[in-house]
C-alpha atoms as a PDB file:
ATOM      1  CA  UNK A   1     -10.815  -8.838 -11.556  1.00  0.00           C
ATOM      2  CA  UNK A   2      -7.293  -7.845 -10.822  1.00  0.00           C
ATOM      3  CA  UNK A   3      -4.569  -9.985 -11.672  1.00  0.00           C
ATOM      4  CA  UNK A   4      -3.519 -11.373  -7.980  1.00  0.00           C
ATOM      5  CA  UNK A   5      -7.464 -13.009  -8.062  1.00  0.00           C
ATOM      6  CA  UNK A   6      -6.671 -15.184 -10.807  1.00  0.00           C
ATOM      7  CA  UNK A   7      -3.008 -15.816 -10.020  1.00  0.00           C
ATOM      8  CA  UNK A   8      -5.026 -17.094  -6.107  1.00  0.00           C
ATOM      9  CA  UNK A   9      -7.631 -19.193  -7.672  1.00  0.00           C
ATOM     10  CA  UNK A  10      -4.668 -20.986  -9.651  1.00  0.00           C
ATOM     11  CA  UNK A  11      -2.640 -21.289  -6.402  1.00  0.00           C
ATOM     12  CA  UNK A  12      -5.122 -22.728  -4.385  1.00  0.00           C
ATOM     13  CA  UNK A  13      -6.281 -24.809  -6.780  1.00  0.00           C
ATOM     14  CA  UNK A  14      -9.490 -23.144  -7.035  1.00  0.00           C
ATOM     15  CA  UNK A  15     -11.044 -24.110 -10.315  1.00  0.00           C
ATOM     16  CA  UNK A  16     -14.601 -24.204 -10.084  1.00  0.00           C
ATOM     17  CA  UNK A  17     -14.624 -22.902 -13.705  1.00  0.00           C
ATOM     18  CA  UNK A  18     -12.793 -25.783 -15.506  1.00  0.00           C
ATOM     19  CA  UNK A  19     -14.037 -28.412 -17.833  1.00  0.00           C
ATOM     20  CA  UNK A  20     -13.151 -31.854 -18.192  1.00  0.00           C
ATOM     21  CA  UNK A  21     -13.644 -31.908 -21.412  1.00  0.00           C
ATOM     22  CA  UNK A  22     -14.686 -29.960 -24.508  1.00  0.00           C
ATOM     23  CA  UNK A  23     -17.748 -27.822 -23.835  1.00  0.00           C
ATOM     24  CA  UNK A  24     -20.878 -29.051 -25.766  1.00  0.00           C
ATOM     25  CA  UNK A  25     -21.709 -25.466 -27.480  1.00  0.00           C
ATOM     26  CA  UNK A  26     -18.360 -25.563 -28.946  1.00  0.00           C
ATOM     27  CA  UNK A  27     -18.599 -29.455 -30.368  1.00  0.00           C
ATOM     28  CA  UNK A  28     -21.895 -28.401 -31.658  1.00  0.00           C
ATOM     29  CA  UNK A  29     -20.087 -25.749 -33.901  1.00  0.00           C
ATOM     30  CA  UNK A  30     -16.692 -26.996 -34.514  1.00  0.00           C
ATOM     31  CA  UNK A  31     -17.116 -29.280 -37.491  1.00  0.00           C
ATOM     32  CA  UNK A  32     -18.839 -25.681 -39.066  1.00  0.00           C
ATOM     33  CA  UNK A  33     -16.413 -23.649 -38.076  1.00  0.00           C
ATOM     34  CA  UNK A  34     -14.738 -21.489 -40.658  1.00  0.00           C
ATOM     35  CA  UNK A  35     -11.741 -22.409 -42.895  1.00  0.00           C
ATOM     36  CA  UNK A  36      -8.525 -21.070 -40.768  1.00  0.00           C
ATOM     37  CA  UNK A  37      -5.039 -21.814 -39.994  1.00  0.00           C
ATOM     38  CA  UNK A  38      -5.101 -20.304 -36.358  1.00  0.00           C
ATOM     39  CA  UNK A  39      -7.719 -19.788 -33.541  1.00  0.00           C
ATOM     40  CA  UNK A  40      -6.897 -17.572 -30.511  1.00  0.00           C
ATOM     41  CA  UNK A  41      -8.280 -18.438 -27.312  1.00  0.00           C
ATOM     42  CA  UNK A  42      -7.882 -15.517 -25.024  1.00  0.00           C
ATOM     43  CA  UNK A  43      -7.604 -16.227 -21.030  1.00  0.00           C
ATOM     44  CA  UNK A  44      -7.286 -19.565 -22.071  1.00  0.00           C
ATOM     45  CA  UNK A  45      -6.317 -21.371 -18.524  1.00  0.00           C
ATOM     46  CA  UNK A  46      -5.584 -24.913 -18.970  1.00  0.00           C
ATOM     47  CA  UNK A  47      -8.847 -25.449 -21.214  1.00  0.00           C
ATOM     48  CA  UNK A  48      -9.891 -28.561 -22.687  1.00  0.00           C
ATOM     49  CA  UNK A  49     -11.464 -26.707 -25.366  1.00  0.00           C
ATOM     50  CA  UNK A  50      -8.025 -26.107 -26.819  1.00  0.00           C
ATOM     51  CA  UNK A  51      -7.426 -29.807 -27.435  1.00  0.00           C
ATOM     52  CA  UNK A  52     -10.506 -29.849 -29.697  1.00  0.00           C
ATOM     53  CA  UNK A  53      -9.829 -26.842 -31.419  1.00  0.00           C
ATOM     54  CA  UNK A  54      -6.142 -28.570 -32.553  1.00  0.00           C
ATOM     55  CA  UNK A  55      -8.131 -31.071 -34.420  1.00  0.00           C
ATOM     56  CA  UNK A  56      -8.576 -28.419 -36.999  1.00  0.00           C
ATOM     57  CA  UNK A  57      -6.429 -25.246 -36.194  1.00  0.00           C
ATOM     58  CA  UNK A  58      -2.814 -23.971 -34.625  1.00  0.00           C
ATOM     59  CA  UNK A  59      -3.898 -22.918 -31.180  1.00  0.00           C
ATOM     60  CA  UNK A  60      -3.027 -19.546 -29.983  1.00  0.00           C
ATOM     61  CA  UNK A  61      -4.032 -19.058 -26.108  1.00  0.00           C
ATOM     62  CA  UNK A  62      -3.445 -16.008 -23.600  1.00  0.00           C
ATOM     63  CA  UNK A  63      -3.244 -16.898 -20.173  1.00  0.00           C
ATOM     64  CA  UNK A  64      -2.104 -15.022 -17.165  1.00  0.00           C
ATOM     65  CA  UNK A  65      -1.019 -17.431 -15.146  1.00  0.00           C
ATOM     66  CA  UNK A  66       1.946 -19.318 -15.623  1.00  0.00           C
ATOM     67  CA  UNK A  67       0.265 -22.301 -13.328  1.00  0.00           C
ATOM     68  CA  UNK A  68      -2.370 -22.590 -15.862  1.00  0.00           C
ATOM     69  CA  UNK A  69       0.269 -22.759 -18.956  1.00  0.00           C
ATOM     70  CA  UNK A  70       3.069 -25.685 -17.054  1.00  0.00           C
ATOM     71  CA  UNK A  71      -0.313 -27.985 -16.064  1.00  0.00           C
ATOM     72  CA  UNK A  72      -1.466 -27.713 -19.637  1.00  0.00           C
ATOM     73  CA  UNK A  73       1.311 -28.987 -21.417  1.00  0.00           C
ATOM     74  CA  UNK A  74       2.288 -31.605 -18.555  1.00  0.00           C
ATOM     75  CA  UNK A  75      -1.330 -33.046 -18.720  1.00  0.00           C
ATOM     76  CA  UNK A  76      -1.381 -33.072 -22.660  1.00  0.00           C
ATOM     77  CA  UNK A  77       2.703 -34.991 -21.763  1.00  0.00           C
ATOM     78  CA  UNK A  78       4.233 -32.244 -24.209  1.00  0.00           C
ATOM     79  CA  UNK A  79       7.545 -30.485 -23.463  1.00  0.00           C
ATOM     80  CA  UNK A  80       7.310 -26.589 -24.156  1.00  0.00           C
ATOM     81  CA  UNK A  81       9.654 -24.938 -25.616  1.00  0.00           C
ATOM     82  CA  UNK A  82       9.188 -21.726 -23.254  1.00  0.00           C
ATOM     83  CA  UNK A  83      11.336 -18.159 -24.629  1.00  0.00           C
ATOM     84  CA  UNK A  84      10.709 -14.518 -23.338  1.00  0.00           C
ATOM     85  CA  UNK A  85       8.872 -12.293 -25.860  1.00  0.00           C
ATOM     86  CA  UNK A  86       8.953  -9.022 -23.973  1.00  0.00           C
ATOM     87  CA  UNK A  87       6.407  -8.942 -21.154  1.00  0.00           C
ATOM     88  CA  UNK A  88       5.127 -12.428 -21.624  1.00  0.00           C
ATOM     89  CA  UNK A  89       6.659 -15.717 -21.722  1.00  0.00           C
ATOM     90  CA  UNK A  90       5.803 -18.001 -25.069  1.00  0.00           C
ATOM     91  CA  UNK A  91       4.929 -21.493 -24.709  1.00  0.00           C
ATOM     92  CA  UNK A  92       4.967 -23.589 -27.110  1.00  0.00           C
ATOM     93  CA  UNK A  93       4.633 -27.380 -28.599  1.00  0.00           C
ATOM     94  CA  UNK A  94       3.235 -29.327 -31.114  1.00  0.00           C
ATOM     95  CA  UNK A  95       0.011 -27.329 -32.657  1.00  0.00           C
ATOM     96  CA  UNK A  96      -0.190 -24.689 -28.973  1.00  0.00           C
ATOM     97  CA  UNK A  97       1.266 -21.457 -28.798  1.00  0.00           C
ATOM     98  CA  UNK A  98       0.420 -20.055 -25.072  1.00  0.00           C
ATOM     99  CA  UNK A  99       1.630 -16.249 -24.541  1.00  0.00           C
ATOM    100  CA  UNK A 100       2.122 -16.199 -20.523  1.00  0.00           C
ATOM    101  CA  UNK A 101       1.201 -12.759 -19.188  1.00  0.00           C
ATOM    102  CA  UNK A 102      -0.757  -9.963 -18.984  1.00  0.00           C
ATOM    103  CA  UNK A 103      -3.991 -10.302 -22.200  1.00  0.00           C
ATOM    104  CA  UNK A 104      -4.140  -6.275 -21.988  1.00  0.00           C
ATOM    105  CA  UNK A 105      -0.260  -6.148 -22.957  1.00  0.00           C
ATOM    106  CA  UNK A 106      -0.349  -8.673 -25.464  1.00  0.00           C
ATOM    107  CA  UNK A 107       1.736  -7.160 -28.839  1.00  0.00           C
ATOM    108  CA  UNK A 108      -0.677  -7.849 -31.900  1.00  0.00           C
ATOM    109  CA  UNK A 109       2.486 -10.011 -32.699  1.00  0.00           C
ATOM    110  CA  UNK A 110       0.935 -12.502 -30.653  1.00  0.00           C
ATOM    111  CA  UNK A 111      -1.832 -13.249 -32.990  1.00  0.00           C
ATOM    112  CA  UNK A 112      -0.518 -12.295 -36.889  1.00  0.00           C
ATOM    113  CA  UNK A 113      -2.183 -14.143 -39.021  1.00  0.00           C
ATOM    114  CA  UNK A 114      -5.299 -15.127 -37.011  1.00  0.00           C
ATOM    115  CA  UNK A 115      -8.747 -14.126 -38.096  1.00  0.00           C
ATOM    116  CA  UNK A 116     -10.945 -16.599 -35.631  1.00  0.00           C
ATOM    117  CA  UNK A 117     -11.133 -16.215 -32.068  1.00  0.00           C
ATOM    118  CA  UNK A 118     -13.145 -18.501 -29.353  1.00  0.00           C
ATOM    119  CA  UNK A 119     -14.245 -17.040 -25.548  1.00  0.00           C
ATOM    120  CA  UNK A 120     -15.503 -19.795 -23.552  1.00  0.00           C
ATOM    121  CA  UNK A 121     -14.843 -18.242 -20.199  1.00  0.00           C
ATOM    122  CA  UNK A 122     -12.872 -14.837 -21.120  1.00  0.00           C
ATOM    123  CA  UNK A 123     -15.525 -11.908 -21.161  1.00  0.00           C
ATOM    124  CA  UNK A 124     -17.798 -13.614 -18.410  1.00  0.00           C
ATOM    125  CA  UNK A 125     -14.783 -13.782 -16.088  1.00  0.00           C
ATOM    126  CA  UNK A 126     -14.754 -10.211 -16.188  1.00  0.00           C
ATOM    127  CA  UNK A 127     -16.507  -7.429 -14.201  1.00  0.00           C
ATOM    128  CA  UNK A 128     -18.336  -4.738 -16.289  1.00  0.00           C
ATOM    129  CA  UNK A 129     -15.509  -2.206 -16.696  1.00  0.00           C
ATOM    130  CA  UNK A 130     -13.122  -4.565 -17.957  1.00  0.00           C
ATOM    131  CA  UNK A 131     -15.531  -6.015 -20.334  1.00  0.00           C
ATOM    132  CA  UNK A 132     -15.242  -2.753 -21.972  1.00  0.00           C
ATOM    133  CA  UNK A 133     -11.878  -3.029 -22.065  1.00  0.00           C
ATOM    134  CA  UNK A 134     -11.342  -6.717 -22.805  1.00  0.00           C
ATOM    135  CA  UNK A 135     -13.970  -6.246 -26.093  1.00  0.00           C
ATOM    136  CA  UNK A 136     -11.423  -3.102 -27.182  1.00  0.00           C
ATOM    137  CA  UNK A 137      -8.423  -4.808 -26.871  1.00  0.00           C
ATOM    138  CA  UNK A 138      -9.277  -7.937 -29.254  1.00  0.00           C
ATOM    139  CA  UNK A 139     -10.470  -5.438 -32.102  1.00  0.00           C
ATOM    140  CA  UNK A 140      -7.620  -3.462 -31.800  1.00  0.00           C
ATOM    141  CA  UNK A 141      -5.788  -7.038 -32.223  1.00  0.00           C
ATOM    142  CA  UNK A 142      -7.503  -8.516 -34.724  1.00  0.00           C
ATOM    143  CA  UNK A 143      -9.342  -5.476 -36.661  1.00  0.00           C
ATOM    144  CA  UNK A 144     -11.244  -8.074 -38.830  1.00  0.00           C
ATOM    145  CA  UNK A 145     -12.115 -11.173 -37.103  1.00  0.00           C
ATOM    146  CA  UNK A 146     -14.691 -13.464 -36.319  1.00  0.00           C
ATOM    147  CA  UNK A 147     -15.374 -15.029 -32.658  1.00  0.00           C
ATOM    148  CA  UNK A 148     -17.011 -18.122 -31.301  1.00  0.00           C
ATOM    149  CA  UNK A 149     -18.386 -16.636 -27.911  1.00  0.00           C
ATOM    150  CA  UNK A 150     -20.149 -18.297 -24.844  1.00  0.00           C
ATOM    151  CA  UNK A 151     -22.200 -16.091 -22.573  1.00  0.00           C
ATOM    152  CA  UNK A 152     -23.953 -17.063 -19.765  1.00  0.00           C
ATOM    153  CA  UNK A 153     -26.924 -15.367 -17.785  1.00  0.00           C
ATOM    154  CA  UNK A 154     -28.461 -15.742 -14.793  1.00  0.00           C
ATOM    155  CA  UNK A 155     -30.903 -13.707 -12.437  1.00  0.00           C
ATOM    156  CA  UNK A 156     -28.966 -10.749 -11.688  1.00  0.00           C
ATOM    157  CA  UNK A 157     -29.680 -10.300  -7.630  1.00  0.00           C
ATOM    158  CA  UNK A 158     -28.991 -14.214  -7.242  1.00  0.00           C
ATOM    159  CA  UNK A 159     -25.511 -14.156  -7.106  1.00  0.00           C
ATOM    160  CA  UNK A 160     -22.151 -12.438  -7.280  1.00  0.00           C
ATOM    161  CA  UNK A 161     -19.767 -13.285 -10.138  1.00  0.00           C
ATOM    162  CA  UNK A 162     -17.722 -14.084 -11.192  1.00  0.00           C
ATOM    163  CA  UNK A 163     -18.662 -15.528 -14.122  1.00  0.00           C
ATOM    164  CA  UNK A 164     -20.603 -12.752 -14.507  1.00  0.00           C
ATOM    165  CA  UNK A 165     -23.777 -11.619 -16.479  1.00  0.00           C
ATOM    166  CA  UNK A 166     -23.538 -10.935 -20.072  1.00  0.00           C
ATOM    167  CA  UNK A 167     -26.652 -10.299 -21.862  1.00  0.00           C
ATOM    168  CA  UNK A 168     -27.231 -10.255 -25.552  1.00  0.00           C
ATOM    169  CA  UNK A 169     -27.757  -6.336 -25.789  1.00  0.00           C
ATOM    170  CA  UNK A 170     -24.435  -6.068 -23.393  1.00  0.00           C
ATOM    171  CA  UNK A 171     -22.697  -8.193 -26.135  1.00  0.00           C
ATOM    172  CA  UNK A 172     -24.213  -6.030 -29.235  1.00  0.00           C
ATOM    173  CA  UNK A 173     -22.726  -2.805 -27.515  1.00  0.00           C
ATOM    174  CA  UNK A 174     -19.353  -4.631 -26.805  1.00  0.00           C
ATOM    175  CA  UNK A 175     -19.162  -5.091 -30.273  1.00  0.00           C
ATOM    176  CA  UNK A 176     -21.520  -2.059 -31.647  1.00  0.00           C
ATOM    177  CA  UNK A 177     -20.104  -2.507 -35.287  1.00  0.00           C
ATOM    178  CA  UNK A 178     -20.471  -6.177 -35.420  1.00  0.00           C
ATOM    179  CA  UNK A 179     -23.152  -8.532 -36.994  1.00  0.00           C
ATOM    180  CA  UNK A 180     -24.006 -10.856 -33.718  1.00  0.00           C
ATOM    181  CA  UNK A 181     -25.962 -13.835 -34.508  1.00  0.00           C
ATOM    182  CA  UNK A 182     -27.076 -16.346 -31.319  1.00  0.00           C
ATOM    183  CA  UNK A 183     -25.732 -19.858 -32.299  1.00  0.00           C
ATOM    184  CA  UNK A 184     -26.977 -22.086 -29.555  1.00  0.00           C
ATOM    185  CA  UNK A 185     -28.536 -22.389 -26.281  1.00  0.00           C
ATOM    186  CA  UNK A 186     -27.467 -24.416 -23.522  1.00  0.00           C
ATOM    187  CA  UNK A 187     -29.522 -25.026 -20.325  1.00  0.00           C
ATOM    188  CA  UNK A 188     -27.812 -26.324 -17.333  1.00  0.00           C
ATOM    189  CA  UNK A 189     -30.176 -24.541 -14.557  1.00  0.00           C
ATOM    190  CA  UNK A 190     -30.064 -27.184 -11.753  1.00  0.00           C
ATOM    191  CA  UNK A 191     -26.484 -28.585 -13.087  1.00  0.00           C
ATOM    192  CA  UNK A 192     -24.023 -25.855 -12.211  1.00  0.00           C
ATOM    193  CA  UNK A 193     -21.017 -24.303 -13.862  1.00  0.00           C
ATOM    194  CA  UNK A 194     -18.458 -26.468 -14.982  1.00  0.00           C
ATOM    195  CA  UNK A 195     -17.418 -28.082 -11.534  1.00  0.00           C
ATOM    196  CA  UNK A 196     -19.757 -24.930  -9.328  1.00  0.00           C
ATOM    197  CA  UNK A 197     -23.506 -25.370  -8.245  1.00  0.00           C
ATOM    198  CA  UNK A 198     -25.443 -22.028  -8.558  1.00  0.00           C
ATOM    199  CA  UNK A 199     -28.168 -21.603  -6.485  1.00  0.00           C
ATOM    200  CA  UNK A 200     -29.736 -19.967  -8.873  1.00  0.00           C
ATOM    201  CA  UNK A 201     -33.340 -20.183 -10.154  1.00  0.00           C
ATOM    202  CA  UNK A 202     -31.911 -20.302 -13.555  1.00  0.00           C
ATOM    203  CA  UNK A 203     -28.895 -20.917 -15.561  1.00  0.00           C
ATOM    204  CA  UNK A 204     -28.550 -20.573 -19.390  1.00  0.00           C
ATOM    205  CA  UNK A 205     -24.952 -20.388 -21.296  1.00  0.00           C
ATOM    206  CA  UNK A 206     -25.517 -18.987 -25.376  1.00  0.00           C
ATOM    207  CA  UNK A 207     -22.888 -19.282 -28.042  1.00  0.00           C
ATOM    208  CA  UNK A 208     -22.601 -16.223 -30.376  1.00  0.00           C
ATOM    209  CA  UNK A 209     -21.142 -15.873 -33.962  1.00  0.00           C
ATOM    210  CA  UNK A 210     -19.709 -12.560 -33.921  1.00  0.00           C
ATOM    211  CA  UNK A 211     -17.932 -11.265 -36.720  1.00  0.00           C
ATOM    212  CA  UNK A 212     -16.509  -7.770 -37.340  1.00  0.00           C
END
């Protein structure tokens, strides 16, 4: 999706794709998750997940819009420090570092140092091309790495993303020189999407350990 769809949703208040608290796929793995001082969660929004994550690592997030970045640290009552690094403006306080901008100009600067990434709602926000070029971008970033990644799939003719689609062999191309190993399953067919109700005939959301 272009930028000005995302910078909308946030205006309007359109959130159908937040969580009110730490997604269930990610508690299942976090007390397993690898030794690290840093995670980066890309597209990161306002997220939840990133509160969970501090419990163990420095938070790194990438978030386009700068909506997303000021609600996140006023509803966690921290005071950013906010500088301009370039093209993006860095937030940051207490164990959260959010780079404000553009994800497909972020400088590897951004994320020295880190070697674990998490995707709850990054790749399925994106339409196919920019999958592509969203998978490309985070191993040119991190050229060793290892990502906690939620996918979700739903009969394709059902409905228009996004989130979008992302099947297992979609994810082993993505990251063609990968090992990809399914970590979970999580049914909510009948529940909805964070705060959206599909009408689909199914709904399934998968984490993935994929580490390159």
């Amino acid at each position: 999706m272009e930028p000005q769809f995302w910078q909308q949703r946030w205006a309007l208040n359109e959130l159908g794709f937040q969580l009110e608290a730490a997604h269930p796929l990610l508690c299942a793995q976090l007390a397993a998750m690898p030794a690290s001082q840093k995670v980066f969660v890309p597209l990161c929004g306002k997220s939840p997940d990133m509160h969970a994550l501090a419990s163990r690592y420095q938070v790194i997030g990438a978030e386009l819009a700068e909506i997303a970045c000021r609600d996140f640290f006023a509803e966690a009552g921290l005071l950013p420090q906010i500088t301009q690094q370039a093209q993006h403006q860095l937030w940051q306080s207490g164990a959260y570092q959010l780079w404000q901008g553009d994800f497909f100009t972020l400088p590897a600067e951004a994320v020295a140092g880190v070697e674990l990434i998490y995707d709850r709602a990054a790749l399925i926000a994106l339409p196919e091309p920019m999958r592509v070029q969203y998978a490309a971008k985070l191993q040119q970033l991190l050229p060793t790495a290892q990502m906690l990644l939620i996918s979700l799939e739903y009969p394709q003719g059902e409905k228009q993303g996004p989130p979008f689609v992302v099947s297992p062999e979609e994810i082993r191309t993505l990251f063609a020189n990968a090992k990809v190993e399914l970590a979970g399953v999580h049914n909510i067919t009948g529940q909805g999407f964070a705060r959206r109700r599909f009408a689909t005939s199914q709904l399934v959301e998968k984490s993935w350990w994929i580490r390159w």
